[in-house]
Protein backbone atom coordinates (compact mmCIF):
# COMPACT_ATOMS: atom_id res chain seq x y z
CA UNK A 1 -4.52 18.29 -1.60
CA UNK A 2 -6.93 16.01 -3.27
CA UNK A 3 -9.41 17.82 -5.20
CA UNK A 4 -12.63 16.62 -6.48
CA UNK A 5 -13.54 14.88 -10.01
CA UNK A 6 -17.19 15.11 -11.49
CA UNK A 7 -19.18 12.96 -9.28
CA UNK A 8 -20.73 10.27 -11.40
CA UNK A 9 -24.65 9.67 -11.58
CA UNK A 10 -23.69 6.14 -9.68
CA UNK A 11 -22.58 7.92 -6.70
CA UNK A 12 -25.13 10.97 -6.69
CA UNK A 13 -28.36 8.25 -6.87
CA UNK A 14 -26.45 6.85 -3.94
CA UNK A 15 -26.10 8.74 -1.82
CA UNK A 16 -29.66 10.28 -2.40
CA UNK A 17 -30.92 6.70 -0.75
CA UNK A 18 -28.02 6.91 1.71
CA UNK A 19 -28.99 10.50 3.34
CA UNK A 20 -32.73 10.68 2.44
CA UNK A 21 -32.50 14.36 0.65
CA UNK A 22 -35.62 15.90 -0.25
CA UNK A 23 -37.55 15.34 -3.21
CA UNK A 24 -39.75 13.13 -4.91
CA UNK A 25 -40.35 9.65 -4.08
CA UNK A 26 -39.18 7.29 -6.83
CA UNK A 27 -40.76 3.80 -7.04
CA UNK A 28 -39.86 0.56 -7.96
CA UNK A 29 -41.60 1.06 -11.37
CA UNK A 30 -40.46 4.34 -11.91
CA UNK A 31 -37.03 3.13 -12.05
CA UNK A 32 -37.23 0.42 -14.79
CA UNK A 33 -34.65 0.93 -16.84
CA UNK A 34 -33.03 2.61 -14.83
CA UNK A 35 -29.77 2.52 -13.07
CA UNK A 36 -30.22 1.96 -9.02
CA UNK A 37 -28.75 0.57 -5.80
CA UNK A 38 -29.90 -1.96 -3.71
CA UNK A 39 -28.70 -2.85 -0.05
CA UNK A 40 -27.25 -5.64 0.98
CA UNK A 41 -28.95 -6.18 4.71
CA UNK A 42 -28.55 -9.08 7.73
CA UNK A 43 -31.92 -10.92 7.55
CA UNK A 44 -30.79 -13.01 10.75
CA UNK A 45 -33.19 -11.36 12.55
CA UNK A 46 -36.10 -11.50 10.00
CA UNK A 47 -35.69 -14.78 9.05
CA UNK A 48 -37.41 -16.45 12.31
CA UNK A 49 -34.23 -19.33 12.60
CA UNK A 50 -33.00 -17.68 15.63
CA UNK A 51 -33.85 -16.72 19.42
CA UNK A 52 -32.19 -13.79 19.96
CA UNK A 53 -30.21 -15.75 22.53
CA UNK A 54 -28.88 -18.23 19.24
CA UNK A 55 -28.32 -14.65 17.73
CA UNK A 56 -25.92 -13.85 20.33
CA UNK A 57 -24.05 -16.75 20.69
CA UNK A 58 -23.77 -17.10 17.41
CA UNK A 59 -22.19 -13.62 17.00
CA UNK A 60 -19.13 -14.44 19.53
CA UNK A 61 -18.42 -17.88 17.63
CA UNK A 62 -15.59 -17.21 15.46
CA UNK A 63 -16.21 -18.96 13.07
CA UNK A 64 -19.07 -17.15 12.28
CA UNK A 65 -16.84 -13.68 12.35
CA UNK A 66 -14.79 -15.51 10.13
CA UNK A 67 -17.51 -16.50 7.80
CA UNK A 68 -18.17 -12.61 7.80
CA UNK A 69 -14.65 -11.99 6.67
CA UNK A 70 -15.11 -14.50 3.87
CA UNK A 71 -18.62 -13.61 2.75
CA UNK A 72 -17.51 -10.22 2.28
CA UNK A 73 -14.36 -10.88 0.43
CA UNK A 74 -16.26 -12.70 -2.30
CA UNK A 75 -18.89 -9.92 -2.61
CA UNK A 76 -15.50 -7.53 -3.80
CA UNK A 77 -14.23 -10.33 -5.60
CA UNK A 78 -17.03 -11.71 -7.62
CA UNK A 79 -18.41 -11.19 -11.02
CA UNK A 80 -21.85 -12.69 -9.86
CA UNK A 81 -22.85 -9.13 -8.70
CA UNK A 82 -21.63 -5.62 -8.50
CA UNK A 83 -20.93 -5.01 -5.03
CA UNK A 84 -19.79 -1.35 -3.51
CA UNK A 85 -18.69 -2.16 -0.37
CA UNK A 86 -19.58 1.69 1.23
CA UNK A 87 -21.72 2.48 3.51
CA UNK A 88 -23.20 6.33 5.39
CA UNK A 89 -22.94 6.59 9.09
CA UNK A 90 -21.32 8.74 11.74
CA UNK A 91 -18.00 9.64 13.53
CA UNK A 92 -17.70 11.04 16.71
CA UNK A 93 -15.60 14.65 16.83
CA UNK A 94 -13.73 13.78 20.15
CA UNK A 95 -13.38 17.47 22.37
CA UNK A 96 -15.62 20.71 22.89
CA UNK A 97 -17.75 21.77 19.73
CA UNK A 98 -16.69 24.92 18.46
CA UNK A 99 -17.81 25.28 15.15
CA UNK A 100 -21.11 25.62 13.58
CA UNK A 101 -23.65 23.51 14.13
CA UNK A 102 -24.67 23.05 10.13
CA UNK A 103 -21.59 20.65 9.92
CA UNK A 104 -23.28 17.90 12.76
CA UNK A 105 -25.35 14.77 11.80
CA UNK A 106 -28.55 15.17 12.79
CA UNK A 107 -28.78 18.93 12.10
CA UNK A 108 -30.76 18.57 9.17
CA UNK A 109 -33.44 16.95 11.09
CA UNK A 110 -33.13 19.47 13.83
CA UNK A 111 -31.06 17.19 16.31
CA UNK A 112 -28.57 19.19 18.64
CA UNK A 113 -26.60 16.49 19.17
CA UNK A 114 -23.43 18.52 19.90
CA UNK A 115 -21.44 18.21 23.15
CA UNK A 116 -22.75 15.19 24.69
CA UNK A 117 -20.92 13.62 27.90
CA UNK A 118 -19.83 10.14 27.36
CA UNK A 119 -16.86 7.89 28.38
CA UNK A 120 -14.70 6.94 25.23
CA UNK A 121 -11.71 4.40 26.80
CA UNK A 122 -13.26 4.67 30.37
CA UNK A 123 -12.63 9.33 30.24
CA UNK A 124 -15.49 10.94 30.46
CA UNK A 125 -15.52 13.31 26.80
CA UNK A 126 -17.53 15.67 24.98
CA UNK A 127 -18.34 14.12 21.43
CA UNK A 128 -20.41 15.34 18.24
CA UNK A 129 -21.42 13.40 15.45
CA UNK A 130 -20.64 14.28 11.65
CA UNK A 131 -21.70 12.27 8.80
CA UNK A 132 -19.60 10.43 6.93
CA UNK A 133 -19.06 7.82 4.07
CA UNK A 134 -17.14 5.07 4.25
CA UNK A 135 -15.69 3.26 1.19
CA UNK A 136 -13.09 0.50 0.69
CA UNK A 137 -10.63 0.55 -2.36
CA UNK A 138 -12.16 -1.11 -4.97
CA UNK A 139 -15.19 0.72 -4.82
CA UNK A 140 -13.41 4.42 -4.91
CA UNK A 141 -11.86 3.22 -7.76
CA UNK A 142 -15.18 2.05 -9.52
CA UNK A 143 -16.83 5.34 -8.48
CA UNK A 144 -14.00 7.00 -10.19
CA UNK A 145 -12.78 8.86 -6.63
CA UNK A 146 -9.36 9.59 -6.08
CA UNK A 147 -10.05 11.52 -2.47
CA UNK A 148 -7.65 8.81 -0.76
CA UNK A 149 -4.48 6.78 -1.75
CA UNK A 150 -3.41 3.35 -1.54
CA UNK A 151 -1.43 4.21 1.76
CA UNK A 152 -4.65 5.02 3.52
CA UNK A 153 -6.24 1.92 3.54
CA UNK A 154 -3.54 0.36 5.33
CA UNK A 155 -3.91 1.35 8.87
CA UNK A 156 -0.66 2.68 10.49
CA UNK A 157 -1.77 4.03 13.93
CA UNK A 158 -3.91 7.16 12.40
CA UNK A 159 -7.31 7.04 10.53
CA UNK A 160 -7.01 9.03 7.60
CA UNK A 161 -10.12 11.48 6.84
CA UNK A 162 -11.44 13.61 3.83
CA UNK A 163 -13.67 16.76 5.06
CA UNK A 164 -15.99 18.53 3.47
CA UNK A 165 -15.12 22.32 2.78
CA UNK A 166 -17.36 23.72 5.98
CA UNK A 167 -14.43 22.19 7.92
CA UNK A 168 -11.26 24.06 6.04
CA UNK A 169 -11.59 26.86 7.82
CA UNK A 170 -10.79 24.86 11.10
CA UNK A 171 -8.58 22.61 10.09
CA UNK A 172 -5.57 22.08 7.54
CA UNK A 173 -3.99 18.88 5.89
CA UNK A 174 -2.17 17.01 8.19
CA UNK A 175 -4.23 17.96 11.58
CA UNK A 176 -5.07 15.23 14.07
CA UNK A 177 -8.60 14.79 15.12
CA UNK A 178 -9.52 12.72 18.18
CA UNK A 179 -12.49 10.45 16.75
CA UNK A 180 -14.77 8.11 18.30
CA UNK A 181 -16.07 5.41 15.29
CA UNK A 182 -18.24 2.29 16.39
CA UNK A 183 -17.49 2.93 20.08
CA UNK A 184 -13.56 3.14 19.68
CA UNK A 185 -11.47 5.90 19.92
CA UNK A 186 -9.02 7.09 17.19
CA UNK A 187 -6.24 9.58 15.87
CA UNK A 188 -8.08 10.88 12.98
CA UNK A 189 -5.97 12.69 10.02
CA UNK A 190 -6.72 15.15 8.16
CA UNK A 191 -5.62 13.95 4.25
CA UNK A 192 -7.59 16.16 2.16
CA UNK A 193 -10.46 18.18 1.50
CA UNK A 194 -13.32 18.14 -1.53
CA UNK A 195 -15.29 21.03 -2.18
CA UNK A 196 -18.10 20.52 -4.90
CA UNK A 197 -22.17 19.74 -4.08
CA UNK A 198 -23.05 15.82 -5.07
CA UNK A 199 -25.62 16.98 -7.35
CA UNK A 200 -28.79 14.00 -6.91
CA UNK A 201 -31.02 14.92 -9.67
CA UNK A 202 -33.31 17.89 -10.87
CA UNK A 203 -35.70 18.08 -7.62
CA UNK A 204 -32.66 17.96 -4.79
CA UNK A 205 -28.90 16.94 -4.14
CA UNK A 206 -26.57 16.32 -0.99
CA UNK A 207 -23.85 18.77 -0.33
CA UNK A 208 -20.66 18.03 0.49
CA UNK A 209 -20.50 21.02 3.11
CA UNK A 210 -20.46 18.33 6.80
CA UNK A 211 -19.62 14.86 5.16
CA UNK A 212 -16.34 13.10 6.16
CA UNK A 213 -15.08 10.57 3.54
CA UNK A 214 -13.23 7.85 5.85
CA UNK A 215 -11.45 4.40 4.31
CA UNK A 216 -12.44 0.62 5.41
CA UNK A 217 -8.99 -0.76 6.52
CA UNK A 218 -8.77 -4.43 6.25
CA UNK A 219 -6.30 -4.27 9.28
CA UNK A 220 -7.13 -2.94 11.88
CA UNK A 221 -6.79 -5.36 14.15
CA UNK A 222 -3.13 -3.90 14.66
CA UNK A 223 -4.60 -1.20 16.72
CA UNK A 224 -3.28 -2.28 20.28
CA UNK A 225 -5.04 -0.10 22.64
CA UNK A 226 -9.10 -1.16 22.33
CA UNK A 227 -11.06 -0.53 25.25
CA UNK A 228 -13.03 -3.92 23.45
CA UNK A 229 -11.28 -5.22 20.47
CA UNK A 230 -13.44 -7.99 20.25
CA UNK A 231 -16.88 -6.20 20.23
CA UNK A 232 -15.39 -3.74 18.03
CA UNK A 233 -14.30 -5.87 15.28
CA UNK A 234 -17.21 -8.38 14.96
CA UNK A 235 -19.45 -4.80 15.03
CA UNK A 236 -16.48 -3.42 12.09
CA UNK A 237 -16.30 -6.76 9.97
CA UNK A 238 -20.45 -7.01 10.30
CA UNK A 239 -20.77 -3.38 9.21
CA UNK A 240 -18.49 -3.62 5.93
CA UNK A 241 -21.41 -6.22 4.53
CA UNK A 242 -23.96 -3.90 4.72
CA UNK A 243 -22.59 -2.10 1.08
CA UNK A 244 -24.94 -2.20 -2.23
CA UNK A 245 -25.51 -4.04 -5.10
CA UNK A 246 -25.48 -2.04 -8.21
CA UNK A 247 -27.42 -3.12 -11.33
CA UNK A 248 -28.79 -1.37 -14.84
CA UNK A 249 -32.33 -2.06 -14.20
CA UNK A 250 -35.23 -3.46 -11.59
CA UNK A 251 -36.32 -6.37 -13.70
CA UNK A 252 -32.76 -7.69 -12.85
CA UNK A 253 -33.70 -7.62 -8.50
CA UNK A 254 -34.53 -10.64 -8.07
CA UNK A 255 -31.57 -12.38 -9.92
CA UNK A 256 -28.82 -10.54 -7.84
CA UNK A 257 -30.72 -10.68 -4.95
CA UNK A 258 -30.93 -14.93 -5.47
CA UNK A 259 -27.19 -14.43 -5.72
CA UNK A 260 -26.31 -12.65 -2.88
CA UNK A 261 -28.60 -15.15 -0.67
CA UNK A 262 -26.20 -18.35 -2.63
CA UNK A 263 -23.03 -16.39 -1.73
CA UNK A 264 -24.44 -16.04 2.31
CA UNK A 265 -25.32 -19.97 2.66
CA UNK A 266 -22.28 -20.71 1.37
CA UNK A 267 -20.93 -19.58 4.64
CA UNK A 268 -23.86 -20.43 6.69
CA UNK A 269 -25.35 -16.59 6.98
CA UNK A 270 -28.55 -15.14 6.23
CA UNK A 271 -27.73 -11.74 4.12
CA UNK A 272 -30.17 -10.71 1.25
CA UNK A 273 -30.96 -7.68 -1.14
CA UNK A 274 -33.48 -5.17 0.09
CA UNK A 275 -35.74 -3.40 -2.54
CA UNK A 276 -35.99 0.06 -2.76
CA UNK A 277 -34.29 3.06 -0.34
């Protein structure tokens, strides 16, 4: 069983942008000198370059999906910035719901979002959403995480998951879970479990109650049973850019955000640094 280490500040400032916990609003200026996160963010759309028929033709070129590939492995490469290739979204529970409804996205905000009809490899299934965080590698290792091993980056058939304690009493390591993630369906697996609050700061926190810590895999285009493989992975590979740039302090915003916009022209793409949540 993996079990938790302290959480560092890095990741509990994180993930307060990530989930959007209550408490007070922080500004730009209230942050000098501080340490802080900023998103890395597609501003294809934004910039004003493109119809969005150019947008979608330029999506299915591949060389632009390669160009993805690339731009992203010189983010986790480079000493230009400090990129954490992770991102918070959702996965799909594949099957009737029957546990409470606490551990669902959405329930926070009041969304029963539990048990909705939808076809997942042309069968018609009952899915529910639970929130999840999704990290590559590198950027466990430089949040000082240890909830997954080298093994499950590597996809082998199953897609290895760490749940939050609310799920323990319904599952056990080494369970299967049917998942749906980015419109695909999967053999989830259970691999561990952590079991201590991400503590934010003095005025709220995240727990770690619902949240399902999942791995980027770099290969998963071994999977041979897509319902779209294509979609999928251009969706997958466009997805793993949107991580965060990590710096000391805000005077430094617009330098890393200058170099993240050098990096994207180098492969003819229009990603830049957002500021603030």
């Amino acid at each position: 069983m993996y079990k938790l280490k302290k959480i560092p500040l890095l990741l509990s400032v994180l993930l307060l942008s990530l989930q959007g916990c209550s408490g007070n609003k922080v500004t730009a200026s209230d942050m000098q000198g501080e340490k802080f996160f900023y998103q890395v963010s597609d501003a294809s759309y934004s910039t004003g370059k493109y119809t969005l028929d150019e947008l979608a033709e330029r999506r299915e070129n591949p060389l632009f999906i390669d160009n993805l590939q690339k731009f992203n492995a010189e983010l986790n490469s480079t000493d230009t910035v400090d990129f954490y290739n992770m991102k918070h979204a959702y996965v799909d529970f594949i099957g009737k719901w029957n546990k409470p409804e606490d551990l669902t996205y959405g329930y926070k905000e009041k969304l029963d979002l539990t048990d909705k009809k939808m076809l997942v490899n042309e069968k018609l299934e009952y899915i529910t959403p639970v929130d999840a965080f999704i990290l590559n590698q590198k950027t466990m290792q430089k949040l000082g995480l240890d909830y997954l091993s080298d093994q499950d980056f590597i996809y082998n058939g199953e897609f290895p998951m760490v749940l939050g304690y609310g799920f323990k009493k319904y599952y056990n390591i080494g369970d299967t879970i049917p998942i749906r993630y980015s419109g695909e369906r999967f053999n989830g697996k259970v691999v561990g479990f952590y079991d201590k609050d991400l503590v934010l700061d003095e005025f709220s926190h995240c727990d770690s109650y619902s949240t399902v810590i999942i791995p980027y895999m770099d290969n998963l285009e071994s999977k041979d049973d897509y319902e779209n493989k294509e979609s999928f992975l251009n969706a997958y590979k466009s997805l793993k850019n949107l991580g965060y740039i990590y710096f000391p302090n805000t005077v430094d915003y617009e330098k890393n955000k200058n170099a993240v916009e050098k990096i994207a022209q180098k492969y003819n793409l229009d990603y830049t640094v957002l500021r603030g949540y």
